[in-house]
Protein backbone atom coordinates (compact mmCIF):
# COMPACT_ATOMS: atom_id res chain seq x y z
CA UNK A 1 116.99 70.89 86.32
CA UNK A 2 113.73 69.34 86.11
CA UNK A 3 111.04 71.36 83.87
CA UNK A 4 107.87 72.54 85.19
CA UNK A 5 105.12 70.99 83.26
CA UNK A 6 102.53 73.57 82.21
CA UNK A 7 99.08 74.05 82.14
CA UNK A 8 96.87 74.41 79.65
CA UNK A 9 93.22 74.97 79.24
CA UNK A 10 91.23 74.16 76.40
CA UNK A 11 88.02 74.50 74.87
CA UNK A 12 86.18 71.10 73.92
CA UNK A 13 82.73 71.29 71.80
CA UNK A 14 80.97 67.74 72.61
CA UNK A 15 79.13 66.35 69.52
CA UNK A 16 76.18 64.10 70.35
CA UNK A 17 76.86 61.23 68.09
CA UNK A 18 73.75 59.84 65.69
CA UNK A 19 74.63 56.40 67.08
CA UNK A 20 75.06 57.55 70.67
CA UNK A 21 77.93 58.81 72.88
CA UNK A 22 79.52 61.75 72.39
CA UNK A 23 82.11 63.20 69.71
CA UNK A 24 84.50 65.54 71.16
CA UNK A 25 86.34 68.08 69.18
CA UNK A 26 88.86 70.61 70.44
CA UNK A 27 88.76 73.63 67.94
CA UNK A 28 92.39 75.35 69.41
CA UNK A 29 93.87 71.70 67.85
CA UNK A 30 92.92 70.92 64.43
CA UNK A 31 92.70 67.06 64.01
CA UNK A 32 92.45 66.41 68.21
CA UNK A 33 89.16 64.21 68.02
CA UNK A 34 88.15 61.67 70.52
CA UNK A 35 84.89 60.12 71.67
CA UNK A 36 82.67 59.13 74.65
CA UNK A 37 79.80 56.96 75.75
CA UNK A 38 78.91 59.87 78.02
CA UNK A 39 79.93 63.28 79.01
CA UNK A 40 82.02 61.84 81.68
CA UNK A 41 83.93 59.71 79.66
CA UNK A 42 84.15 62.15 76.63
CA UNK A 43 85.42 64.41 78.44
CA UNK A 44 88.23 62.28 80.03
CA UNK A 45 88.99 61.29 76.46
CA UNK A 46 89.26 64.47 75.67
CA UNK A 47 92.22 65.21 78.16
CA UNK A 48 93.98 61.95 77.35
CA UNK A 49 93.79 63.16 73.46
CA UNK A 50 95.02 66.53 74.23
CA UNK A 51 98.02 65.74 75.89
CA UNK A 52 98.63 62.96 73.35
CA UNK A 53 98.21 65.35 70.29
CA UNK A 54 100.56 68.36 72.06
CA UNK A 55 103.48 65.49 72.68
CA UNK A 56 103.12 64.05 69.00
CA UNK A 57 103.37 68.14 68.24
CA UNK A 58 106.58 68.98 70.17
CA UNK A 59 108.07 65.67 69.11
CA UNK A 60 107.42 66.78 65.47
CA UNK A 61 109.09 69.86 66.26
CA UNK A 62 112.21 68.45 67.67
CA UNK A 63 112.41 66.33 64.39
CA UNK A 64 111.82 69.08 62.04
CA UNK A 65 115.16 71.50 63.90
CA UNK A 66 117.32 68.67 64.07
């Protein structure tokens, strides 16, 4: 039986960058950082990043009970 894949929202605080863009930091996940050129794009980073950094998480997991 297939699982349901859950949803999850999360806060992002976007940094405007000295050099331009946008840093994008999500506080709930400590070391999920990504960037942006604009809001837009930060913000899509920022989505791609989180579900990147909660996989490398569960994967961790897995490797630390086996």
């Amino acid at each position: 039986m297939a699982r349901a894949k859950r949803e999850s929202s999360y806060q992002i605080d976007l940094v405007p960058a000295i050099e331009g863009g946008y840093t994008v930091i999500v506080p709930a996940l400590p070391g999920c950082v990504s960037y942006g050129e604009t809001i837009k794009q930060a913000t899509r980073n920022a989505r791609e990043a989180i579900e990147l950094h909660l996989e490398n998480l569960a994967a961790q997991r897995l490797m630390l009970s086996a």
